[in-house]
Structure formats: structure tokens, C-alpha cells
PDB file of N, CA and C in Angstrom:
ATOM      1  N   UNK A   1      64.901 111.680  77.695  1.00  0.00           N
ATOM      2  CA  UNK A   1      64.681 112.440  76.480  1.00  0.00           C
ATOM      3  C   UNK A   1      65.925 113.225  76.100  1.00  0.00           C
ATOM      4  N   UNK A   2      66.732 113.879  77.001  1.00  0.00           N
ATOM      5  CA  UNK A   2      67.595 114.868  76.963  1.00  0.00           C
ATOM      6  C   UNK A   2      68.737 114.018  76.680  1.00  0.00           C
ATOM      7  N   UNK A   3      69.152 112.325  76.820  1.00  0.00           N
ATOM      8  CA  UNK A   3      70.289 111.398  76.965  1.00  0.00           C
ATOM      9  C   UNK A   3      69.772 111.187  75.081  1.00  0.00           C
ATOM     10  N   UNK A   4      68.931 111.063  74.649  1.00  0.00           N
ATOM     11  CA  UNK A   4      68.419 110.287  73.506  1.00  0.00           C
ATOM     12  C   UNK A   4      68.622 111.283  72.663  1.00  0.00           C
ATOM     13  N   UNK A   5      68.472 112.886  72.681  1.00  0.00           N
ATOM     14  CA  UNK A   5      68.839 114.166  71.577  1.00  0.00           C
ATOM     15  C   UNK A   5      70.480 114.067  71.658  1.00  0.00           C
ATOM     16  N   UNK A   6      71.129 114.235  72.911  1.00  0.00           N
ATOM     17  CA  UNK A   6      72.597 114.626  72.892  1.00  0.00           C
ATOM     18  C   UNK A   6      73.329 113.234  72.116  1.00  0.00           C
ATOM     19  N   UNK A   7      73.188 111.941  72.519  1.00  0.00           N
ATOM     20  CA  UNK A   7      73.324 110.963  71.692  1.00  0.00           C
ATOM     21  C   UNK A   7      73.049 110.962  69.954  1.00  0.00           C
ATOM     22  N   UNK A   8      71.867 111.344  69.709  1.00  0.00           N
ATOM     23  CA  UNK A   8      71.625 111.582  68.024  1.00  0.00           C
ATOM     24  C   UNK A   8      72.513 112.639  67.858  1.00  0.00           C
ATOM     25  N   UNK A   9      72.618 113.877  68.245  1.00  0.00           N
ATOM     26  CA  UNK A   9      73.373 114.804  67.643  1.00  0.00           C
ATOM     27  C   UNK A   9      75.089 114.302  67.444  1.00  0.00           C
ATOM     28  N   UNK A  10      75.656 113.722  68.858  1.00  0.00           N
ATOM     29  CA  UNK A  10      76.875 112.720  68.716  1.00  0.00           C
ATOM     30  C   UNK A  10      76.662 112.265  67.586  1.00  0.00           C
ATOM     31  N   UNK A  11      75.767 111.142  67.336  1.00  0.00           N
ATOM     32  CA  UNK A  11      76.096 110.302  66.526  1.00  0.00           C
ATOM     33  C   UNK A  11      76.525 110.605  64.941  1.00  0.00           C
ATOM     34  N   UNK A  12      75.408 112.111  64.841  1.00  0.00           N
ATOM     35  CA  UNK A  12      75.612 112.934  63.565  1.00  0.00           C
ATOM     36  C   UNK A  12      76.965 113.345  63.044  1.00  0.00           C
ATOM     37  N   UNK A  13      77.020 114.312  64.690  1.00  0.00           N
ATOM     38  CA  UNK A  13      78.898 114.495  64.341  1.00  0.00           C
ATOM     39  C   UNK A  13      79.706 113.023  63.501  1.00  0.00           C
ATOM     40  N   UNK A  14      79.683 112.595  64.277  1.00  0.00           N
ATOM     41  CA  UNK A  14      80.586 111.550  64.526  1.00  0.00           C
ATOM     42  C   UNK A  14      80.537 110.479  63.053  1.00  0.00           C
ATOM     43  N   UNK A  15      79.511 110.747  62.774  1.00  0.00           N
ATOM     44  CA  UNK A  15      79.539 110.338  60.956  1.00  0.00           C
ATOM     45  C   UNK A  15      79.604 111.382  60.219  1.00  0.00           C
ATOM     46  N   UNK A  16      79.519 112.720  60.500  1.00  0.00           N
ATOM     47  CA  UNK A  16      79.964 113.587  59.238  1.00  0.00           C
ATOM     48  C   UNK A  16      81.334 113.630  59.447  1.00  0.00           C
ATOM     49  N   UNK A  17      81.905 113.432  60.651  1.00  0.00           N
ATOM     50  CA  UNK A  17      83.736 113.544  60.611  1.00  0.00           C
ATOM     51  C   UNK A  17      84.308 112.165  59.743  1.00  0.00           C
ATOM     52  N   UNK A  18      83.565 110.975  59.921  1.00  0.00           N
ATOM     53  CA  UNK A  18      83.565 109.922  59.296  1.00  0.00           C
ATOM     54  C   UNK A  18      83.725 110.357  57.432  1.00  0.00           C
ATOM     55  N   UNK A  19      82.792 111.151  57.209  1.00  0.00           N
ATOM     56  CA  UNK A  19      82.808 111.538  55.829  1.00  0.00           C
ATOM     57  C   UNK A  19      83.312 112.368  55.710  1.00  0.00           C
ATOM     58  N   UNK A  20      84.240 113.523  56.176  1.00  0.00           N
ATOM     59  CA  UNK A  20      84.948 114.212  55.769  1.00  0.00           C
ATOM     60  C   UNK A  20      86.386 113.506  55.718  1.00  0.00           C
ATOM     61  N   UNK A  21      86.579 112.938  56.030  1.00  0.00           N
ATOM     62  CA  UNK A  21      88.148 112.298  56.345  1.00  0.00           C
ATOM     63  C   UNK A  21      88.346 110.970  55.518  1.00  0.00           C
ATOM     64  N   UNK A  22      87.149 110.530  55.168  1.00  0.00           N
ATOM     65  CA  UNK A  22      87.675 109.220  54.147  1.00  0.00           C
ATOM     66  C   UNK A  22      88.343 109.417  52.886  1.00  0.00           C
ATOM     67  N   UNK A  23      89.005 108.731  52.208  1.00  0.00           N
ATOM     68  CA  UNK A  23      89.967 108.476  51.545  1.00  0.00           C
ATOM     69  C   UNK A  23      89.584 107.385  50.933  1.00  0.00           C
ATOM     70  N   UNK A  24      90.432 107.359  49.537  1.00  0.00           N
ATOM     71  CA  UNK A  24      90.114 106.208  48.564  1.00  0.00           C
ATOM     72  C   UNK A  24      91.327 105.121  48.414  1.00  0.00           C
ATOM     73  N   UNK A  25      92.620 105.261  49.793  1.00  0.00           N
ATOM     74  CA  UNK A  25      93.397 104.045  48.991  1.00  0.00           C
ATOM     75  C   UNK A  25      93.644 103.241  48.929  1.00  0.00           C
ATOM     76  N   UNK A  26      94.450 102.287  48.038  1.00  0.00           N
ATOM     77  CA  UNK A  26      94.048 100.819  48.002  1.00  0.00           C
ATOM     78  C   UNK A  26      95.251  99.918  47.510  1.00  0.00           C
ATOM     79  N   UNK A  27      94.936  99.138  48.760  1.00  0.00           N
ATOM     80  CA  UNK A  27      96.181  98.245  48.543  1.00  0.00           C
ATOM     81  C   UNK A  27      97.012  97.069  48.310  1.00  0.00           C
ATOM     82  N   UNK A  28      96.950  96.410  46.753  1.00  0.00           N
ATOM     83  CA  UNK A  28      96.423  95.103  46.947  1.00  0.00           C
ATOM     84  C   UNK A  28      98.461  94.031  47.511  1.00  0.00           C
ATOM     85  N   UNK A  29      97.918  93.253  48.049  1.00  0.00           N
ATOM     86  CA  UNK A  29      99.330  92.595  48.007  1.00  0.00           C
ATOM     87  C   UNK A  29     100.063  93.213  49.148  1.00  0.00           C
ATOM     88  N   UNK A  30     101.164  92.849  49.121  1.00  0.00           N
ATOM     89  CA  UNK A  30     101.866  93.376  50.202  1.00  0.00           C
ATOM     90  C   UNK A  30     103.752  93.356  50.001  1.00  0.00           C
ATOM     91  N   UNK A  31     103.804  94.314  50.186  1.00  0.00           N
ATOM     92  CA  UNK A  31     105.819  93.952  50.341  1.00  0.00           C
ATOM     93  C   UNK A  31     106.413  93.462  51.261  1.00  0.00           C
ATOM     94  N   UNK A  32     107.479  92.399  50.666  1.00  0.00           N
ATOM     95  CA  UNK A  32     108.536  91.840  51.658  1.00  0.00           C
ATOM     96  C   UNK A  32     109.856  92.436  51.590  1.00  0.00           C
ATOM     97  N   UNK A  33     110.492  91.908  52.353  1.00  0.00           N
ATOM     98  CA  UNK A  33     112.035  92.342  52.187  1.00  0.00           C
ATOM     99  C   UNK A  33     112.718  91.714  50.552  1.00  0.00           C
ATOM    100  N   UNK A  34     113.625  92.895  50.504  1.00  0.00           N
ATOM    101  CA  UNK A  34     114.156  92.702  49.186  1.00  0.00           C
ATOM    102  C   UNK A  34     113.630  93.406  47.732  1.00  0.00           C
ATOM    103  N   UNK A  35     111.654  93.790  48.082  1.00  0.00           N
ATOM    104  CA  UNK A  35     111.144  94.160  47.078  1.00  0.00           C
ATOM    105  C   UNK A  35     111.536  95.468  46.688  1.00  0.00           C
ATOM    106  N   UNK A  36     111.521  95.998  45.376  1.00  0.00           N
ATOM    107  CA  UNK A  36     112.076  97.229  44.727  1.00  0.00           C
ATOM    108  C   UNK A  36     110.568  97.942  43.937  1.00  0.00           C
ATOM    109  N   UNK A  37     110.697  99.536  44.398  1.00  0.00           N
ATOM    110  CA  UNK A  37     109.813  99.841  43.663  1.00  0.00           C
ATOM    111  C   UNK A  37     109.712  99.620  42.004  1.00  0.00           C
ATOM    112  N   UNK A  38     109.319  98.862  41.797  1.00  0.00           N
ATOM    113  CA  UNK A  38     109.160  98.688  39.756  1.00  0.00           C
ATOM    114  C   UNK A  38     108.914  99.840  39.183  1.00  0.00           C
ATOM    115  N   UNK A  39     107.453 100.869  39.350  1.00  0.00           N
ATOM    116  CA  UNK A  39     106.895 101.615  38.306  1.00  0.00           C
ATOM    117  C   UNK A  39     106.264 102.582  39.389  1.00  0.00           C
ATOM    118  N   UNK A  40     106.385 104.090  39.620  1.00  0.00           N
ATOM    119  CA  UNK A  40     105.446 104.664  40.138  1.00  0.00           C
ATOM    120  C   UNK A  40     105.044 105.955  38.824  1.00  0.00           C
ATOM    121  N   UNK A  41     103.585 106.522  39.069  1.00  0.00           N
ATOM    122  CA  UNK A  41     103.162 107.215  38.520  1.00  0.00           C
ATOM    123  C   UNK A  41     102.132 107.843  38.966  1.00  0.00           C
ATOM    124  N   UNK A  42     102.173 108.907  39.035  1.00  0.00           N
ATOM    125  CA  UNK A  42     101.094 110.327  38.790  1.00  0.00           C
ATOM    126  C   UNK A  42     100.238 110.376  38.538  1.00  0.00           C
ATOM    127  N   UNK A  43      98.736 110.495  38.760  1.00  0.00           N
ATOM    128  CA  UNK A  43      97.869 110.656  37.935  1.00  0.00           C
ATOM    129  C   UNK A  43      97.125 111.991  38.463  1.00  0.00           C
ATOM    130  N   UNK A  44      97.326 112.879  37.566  1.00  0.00           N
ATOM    131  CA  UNK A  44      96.017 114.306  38.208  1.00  0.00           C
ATOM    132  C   UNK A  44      95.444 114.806  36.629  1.00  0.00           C
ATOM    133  N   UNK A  45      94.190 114.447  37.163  1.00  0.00           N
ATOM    134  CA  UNK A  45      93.591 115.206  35.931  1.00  0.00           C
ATOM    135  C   UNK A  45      92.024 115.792  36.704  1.00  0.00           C
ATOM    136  N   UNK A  46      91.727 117.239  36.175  1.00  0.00           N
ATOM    137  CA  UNK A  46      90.831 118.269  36.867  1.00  0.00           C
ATOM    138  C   UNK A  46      89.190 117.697  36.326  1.00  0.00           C
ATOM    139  N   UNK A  47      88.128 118.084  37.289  1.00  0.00           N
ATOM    140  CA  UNK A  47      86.886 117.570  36.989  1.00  0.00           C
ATOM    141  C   UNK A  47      86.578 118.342  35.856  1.00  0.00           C
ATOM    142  N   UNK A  48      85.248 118.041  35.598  1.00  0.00           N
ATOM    143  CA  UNK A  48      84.591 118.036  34.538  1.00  0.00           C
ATOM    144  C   UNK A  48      82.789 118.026  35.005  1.00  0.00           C
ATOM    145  N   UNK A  49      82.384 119.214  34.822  1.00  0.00           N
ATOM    146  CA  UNK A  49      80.762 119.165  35.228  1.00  0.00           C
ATOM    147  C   UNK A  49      80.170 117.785  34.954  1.00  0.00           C
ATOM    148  N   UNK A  50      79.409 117.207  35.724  1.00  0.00           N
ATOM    149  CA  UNK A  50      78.567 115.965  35.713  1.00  0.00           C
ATOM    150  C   UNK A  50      79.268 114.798  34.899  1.00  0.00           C
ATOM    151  N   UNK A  51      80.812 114.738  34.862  1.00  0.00           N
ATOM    152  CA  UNK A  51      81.201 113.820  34.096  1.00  0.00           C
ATOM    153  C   UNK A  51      81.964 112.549  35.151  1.00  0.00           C
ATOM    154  N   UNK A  52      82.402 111.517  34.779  1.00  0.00           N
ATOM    155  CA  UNK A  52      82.951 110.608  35.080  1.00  0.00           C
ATOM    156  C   UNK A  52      84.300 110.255  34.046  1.00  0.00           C
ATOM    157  N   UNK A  53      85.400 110.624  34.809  1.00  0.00           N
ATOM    158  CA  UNK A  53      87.039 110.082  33.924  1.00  0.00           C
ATOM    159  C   UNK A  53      87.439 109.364  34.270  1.00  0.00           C
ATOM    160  N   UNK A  54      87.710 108.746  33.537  1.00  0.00           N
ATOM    161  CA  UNK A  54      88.640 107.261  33.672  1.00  0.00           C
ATOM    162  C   UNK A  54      89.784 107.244  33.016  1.00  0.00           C
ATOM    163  N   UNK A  55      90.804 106.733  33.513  1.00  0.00           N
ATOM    164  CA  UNK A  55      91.959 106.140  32.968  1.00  0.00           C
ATOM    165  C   UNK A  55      93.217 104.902  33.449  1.00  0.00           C
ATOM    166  N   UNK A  56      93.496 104.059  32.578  1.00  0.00           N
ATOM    167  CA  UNK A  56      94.454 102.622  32.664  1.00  0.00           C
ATOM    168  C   UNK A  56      95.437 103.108  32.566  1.00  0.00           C
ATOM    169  N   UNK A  57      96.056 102.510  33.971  1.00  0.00           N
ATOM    170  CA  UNK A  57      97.524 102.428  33.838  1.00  0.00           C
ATOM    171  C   UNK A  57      98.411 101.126  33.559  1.00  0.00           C
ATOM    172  N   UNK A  58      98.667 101.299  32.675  1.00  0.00           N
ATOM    173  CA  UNK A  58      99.211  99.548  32.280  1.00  0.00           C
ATOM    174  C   UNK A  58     100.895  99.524  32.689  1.00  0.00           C
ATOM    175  N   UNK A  59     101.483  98.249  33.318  1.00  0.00           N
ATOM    176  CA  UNK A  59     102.516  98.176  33.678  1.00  0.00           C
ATOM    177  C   UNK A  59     103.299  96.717  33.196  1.00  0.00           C
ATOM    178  N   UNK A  60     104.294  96.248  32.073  1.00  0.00           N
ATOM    179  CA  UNK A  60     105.015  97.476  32.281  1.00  0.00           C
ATOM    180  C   UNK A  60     104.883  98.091  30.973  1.00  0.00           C
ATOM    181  N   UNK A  61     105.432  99.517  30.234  1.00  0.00           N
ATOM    182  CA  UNK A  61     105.331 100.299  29.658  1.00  0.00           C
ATOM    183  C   UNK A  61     105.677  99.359  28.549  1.00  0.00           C
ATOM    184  N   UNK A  62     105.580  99.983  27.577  1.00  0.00           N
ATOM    185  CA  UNK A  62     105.705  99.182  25.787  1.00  0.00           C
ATOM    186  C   UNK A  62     106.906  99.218  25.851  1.00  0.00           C
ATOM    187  N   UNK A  63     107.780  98.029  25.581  1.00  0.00           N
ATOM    188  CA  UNK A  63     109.074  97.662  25.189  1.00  0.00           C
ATOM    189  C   UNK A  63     110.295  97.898  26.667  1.00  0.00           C
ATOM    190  N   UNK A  64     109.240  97.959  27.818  1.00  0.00           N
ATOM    191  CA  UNK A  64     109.625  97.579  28.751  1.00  0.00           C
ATOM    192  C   UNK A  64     109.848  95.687  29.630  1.00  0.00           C
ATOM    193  N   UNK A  65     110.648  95.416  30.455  1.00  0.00           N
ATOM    194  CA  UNK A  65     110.645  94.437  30.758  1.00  0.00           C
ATOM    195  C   UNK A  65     110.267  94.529  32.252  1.00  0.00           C
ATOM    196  N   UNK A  66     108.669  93.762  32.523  1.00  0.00           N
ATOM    197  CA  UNK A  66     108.183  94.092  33.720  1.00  0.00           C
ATOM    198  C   UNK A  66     108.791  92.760  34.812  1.00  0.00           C
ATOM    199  N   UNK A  67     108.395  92.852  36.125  1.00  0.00           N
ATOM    200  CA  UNK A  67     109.290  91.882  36.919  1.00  0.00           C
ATOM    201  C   UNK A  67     108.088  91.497  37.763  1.00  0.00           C
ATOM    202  N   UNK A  68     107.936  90.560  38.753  1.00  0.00           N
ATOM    203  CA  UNK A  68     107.184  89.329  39.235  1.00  0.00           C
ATOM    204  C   UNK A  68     106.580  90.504  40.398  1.00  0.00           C
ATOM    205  N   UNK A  69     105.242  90.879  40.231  1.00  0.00           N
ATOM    206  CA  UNK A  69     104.900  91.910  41.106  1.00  0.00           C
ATOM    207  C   UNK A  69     104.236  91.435  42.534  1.00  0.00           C
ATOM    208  N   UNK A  70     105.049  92.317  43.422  1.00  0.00           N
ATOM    209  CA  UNK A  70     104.320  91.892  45.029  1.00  0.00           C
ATOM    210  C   UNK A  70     103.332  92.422  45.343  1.00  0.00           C
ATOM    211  N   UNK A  71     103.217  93.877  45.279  1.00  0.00           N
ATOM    212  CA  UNK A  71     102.600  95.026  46.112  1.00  0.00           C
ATOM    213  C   UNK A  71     102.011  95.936  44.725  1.00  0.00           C
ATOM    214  N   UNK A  72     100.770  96.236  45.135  1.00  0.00           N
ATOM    215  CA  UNK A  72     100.567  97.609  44.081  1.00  0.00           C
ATOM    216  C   UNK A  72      99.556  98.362  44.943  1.00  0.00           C
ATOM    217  N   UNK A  73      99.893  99.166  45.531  1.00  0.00           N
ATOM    218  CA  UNK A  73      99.785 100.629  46.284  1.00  0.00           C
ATOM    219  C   UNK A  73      99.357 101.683  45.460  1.00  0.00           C
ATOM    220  N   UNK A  74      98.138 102.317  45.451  1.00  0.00           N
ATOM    221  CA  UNK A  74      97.144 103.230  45.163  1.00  0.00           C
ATOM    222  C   UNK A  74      97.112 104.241  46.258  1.00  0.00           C
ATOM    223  N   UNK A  75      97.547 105.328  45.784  1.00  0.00           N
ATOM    224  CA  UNK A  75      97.038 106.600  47.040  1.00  0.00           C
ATOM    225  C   UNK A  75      96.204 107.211  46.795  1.00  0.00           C
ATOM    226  N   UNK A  76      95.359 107.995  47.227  1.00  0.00           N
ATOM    227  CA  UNK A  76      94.137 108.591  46.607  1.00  0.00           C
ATOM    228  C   UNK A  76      94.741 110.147  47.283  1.00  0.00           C
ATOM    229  N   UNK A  77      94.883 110.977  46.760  1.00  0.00           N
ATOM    230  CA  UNK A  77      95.739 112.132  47.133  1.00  0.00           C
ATOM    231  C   UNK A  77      94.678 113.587  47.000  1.00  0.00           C
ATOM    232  N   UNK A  78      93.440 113.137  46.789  1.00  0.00           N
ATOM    233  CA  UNK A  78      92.448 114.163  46.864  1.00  0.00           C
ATOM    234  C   UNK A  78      91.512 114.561  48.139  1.00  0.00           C
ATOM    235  N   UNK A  79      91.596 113.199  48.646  1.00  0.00           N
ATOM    236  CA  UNK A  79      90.636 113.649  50.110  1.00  0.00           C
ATOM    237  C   UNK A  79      89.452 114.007  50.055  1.00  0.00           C
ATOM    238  N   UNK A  80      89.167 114.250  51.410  1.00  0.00           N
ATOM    239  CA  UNK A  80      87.949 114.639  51.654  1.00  0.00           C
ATOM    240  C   UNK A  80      86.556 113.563  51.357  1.00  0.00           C
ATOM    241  N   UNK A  81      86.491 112.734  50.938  1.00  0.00           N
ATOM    242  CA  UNK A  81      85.639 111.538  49.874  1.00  0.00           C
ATOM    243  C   UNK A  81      85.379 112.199  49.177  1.00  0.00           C
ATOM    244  N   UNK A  82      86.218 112.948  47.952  1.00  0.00           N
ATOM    245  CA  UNK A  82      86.111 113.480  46.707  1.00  0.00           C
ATOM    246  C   UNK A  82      86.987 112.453  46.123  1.00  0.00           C
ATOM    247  N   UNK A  83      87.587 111.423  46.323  1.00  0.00           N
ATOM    248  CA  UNK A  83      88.554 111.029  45.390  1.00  0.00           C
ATOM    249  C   UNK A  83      87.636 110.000  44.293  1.00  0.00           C
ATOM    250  N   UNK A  84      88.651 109.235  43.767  1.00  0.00           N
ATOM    251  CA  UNK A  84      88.156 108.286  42.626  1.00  0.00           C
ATOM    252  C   UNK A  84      88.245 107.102  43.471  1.00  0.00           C
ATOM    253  N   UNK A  85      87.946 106.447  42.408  1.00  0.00           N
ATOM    254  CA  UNK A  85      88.408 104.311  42.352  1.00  0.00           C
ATOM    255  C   UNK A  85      89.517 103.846  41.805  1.00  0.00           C
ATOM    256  N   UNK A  86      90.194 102.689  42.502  1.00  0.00           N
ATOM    257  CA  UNK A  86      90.742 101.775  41.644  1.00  0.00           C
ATOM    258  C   UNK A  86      90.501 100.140  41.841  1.00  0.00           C
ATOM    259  N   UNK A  87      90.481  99.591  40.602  1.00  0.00           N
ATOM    260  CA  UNK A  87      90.944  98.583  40.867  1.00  0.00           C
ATOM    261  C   UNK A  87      91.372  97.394  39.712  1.00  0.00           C
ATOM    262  N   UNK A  88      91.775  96.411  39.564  1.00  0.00           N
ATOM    263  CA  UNK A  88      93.323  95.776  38.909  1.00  0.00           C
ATOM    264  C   UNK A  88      91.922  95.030  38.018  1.00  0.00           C
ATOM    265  N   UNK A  89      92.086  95.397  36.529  1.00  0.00           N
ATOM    266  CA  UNK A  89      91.601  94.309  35.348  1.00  0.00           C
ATOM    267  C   UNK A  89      92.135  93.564  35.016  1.00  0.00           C
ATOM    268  N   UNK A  90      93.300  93.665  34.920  1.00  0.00           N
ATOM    269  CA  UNK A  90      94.207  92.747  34.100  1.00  0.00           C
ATOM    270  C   UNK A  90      95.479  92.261  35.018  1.00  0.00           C
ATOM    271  N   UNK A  91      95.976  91.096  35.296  1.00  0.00           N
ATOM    272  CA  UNK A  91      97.627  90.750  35.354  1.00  0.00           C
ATOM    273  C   UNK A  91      97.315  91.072  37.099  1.00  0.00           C
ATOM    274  N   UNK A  92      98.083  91.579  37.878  1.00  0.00           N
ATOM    275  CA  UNK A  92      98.633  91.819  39.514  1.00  0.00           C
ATOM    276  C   UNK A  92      99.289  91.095  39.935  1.00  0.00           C
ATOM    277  N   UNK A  93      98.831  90.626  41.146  1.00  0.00           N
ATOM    278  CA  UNK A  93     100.290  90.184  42.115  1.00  0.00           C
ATOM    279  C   UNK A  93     100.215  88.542  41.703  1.00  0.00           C
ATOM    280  N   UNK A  94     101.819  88.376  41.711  1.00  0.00           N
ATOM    281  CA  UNK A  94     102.378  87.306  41.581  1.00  0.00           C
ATOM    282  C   UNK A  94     102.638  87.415  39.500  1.00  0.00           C
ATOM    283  N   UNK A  95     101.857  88.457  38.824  1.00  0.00           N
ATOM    284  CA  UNK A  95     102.256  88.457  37.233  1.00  0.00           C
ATOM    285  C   UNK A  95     103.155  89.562  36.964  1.00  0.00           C
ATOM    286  N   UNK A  96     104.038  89.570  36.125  1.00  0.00           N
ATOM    287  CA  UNK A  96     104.787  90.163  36.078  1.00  0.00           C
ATOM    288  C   UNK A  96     103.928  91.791  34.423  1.00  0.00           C
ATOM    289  N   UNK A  97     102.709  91.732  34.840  1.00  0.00           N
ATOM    290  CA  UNK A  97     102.181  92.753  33.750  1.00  0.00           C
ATOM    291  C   UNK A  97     100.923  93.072  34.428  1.00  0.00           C
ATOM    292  N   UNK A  98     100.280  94.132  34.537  1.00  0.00           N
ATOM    293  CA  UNK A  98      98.762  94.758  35.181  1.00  0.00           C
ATOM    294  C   UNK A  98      98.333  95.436  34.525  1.00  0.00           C
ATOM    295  N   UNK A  99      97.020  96.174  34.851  1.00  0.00           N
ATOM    296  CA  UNK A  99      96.238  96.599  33.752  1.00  0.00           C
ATOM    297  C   UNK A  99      95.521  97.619  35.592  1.00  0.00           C
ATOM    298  N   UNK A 100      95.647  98.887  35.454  1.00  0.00           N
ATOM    299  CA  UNK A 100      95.474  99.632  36.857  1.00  0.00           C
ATOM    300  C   UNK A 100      94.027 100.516  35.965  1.00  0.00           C
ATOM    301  N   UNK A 101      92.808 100.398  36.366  1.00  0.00           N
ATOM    302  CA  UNK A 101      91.701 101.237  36.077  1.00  0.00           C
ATOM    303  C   UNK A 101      91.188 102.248  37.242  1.00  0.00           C
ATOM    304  N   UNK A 102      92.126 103.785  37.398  1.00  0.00           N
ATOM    305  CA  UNK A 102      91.633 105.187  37.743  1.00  0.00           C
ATOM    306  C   UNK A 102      90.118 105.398  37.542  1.00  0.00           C
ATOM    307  N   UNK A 103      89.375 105.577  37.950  1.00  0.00           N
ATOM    308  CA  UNK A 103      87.851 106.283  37.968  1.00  0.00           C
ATOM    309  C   UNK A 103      87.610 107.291  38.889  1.00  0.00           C
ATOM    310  N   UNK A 104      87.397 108.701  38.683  1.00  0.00           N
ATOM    311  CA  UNK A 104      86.449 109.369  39.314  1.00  0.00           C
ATOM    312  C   UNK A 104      85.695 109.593  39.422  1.00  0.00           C
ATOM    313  N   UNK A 105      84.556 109.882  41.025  1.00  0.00           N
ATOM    314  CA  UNK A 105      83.568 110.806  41.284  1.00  0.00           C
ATOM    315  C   UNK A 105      83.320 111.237  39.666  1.00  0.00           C
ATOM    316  N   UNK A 106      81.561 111.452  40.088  1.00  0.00           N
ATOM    317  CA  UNK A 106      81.259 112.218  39.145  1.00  0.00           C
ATOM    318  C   UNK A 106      81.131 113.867  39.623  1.00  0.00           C
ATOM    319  N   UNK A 107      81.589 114.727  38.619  1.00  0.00           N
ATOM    320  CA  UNK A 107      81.849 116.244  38.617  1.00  0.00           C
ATOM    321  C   UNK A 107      83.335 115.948  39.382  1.00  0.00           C
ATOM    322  N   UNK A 108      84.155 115.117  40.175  1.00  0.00           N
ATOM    323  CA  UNK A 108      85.476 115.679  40.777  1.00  0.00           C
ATOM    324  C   UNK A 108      86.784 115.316  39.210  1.00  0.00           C
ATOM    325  N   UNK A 109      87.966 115.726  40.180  1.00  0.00           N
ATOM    326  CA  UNK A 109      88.320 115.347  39.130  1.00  0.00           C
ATOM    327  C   UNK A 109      89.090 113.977  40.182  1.00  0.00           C
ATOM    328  N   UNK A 110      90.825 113.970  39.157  1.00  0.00           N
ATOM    329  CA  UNK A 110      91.396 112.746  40.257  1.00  0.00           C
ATOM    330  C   UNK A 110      92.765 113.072  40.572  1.00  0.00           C
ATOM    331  N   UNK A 111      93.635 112.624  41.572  1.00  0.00           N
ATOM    332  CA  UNK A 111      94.718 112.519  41.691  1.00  0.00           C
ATOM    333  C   UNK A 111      95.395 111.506  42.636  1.00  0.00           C
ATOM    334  N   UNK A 112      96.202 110.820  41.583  1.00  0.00           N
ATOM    335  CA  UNK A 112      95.918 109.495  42.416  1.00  0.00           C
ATOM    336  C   UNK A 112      97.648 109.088  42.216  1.00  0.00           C
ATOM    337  N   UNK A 113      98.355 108.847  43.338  1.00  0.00           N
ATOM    338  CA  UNK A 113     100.237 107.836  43.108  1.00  0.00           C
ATOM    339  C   UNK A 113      99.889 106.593  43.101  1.00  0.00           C
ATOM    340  N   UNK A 114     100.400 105.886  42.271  1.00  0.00           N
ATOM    341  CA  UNK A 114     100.553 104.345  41.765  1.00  0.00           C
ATOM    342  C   UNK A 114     101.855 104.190  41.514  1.00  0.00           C
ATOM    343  N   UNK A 115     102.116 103.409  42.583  1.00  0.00           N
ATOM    344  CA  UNK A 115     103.018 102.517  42.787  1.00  0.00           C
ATOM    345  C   UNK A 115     102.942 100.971  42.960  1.00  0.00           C
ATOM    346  N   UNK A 116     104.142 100.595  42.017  1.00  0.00           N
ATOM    347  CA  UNK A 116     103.596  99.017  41.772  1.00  0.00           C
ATOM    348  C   UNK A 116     105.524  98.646  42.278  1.00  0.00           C
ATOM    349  N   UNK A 117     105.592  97.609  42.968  1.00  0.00           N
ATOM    350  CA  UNK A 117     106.485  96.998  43.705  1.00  0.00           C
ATOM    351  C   UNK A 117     107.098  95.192  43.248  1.00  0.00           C
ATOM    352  N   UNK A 118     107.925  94.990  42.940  1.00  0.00           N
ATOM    353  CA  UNK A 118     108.385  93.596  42.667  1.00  0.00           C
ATOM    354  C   UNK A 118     109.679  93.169  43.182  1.00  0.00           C
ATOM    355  N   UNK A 119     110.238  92.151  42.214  1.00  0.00           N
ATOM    356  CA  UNK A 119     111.254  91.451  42.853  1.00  0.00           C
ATOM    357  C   UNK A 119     111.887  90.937  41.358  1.00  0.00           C
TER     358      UNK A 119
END
């Protein structure tokens, strides 16, 4: 009886540390030698009671010339499992143009580095 409480209470811990420490980032592709960071960018914008924000990061910029992408690296820089989502609508690896969709938690806000990598 006494092996079967100390075990549940473990196990409790041991998934609320699980949920305090997760993180949202994401990483599609991968870099080789030679690759150059292409485009990094910023994203922080503050919550909003019971809301959900979104925002696209499109690469490359208007009247820019984008290059053959390897790697696109998402950090989720909020922690705690308060952060947002990402993930690629349009273009990624191996196209030289993407389409990056930011989402947050509802009520958090977001802050998120995007970095996109080519050749």
C-alpha cells in the first residue's frame, strides 16, 4: 500500500516537472556545411484576455531574392508551456520561398526567433 502512494505521488511530480519545462520548438529540415543564415526574425507580441494571435512570416521579404532553403528553426522563447505554435503553409525546405504561421495559447501572448537557413 505504502510502495503504491509513494509511486503515484512520484509519478505526479514527475509529470508536473514534465509540464513546467516544455517548450514549443520546432525544427523542420536540417543544416549542412556551407549553409548561411538567410532570414532571422523576432516575433513578441503580449496576450490578450481569452484571445488567440496569429501571425505569417513570409520569406523572402517583397522585392527580396530568396535562396534554396535547408533548415527553418523556430524557438519558442516563452517557456514554461505558455508558448505558441508553428508550422510551414506555404513553400519550405528544398523552395526557395515559405509562408511561417506563429499561433498562440489562448490568453498568452508569443515570442518566438525564426530563423530560416539556405545555400
Amino acid at each position: 500500500m505504502k510502495i503504491t502512494i509513494c509511486f503515484t505521488v512520484l509519478a505526479v511530480l514527475g509529470f508536473s516537472c514534465l509540464a513546467v519545462a516544455q517548450t514549443h520548438n520546432y525544427f523542420f529540415g536540417a543544416r549542412i556545411p556551407y549553409d548561411s543564415l538567410a532570414n532571422q526574425t523576432t516575433v513578441i507580441q503580449s496576450g490578450s484576455f481569452l484571445r488567440v494571435k496569429s501571425l505569417n512570416i513570409d520569406y523572402p521579404s517583397k522585392g527580396q531574392r530568396g535562396r534554396n532553403i535547408t533548415a527553418i528553426y523556430v524557438y519558442d522563447r516563452l517557456g514554461g508551456g505558455r508558448g505558441g505554435y508553428a508550422s510551414i503553409t506555404r513553400g519550405g525546405i528544398g523552395q526557395n520561398f515559405t509562408r511561417i504561421n506563429l499561433k498562440s495559447q489562448r490568453g498568452n501572448g508569443m515570442n518566438f526567433q525564426v530563423e530560416i537557413y539556405g545555400r
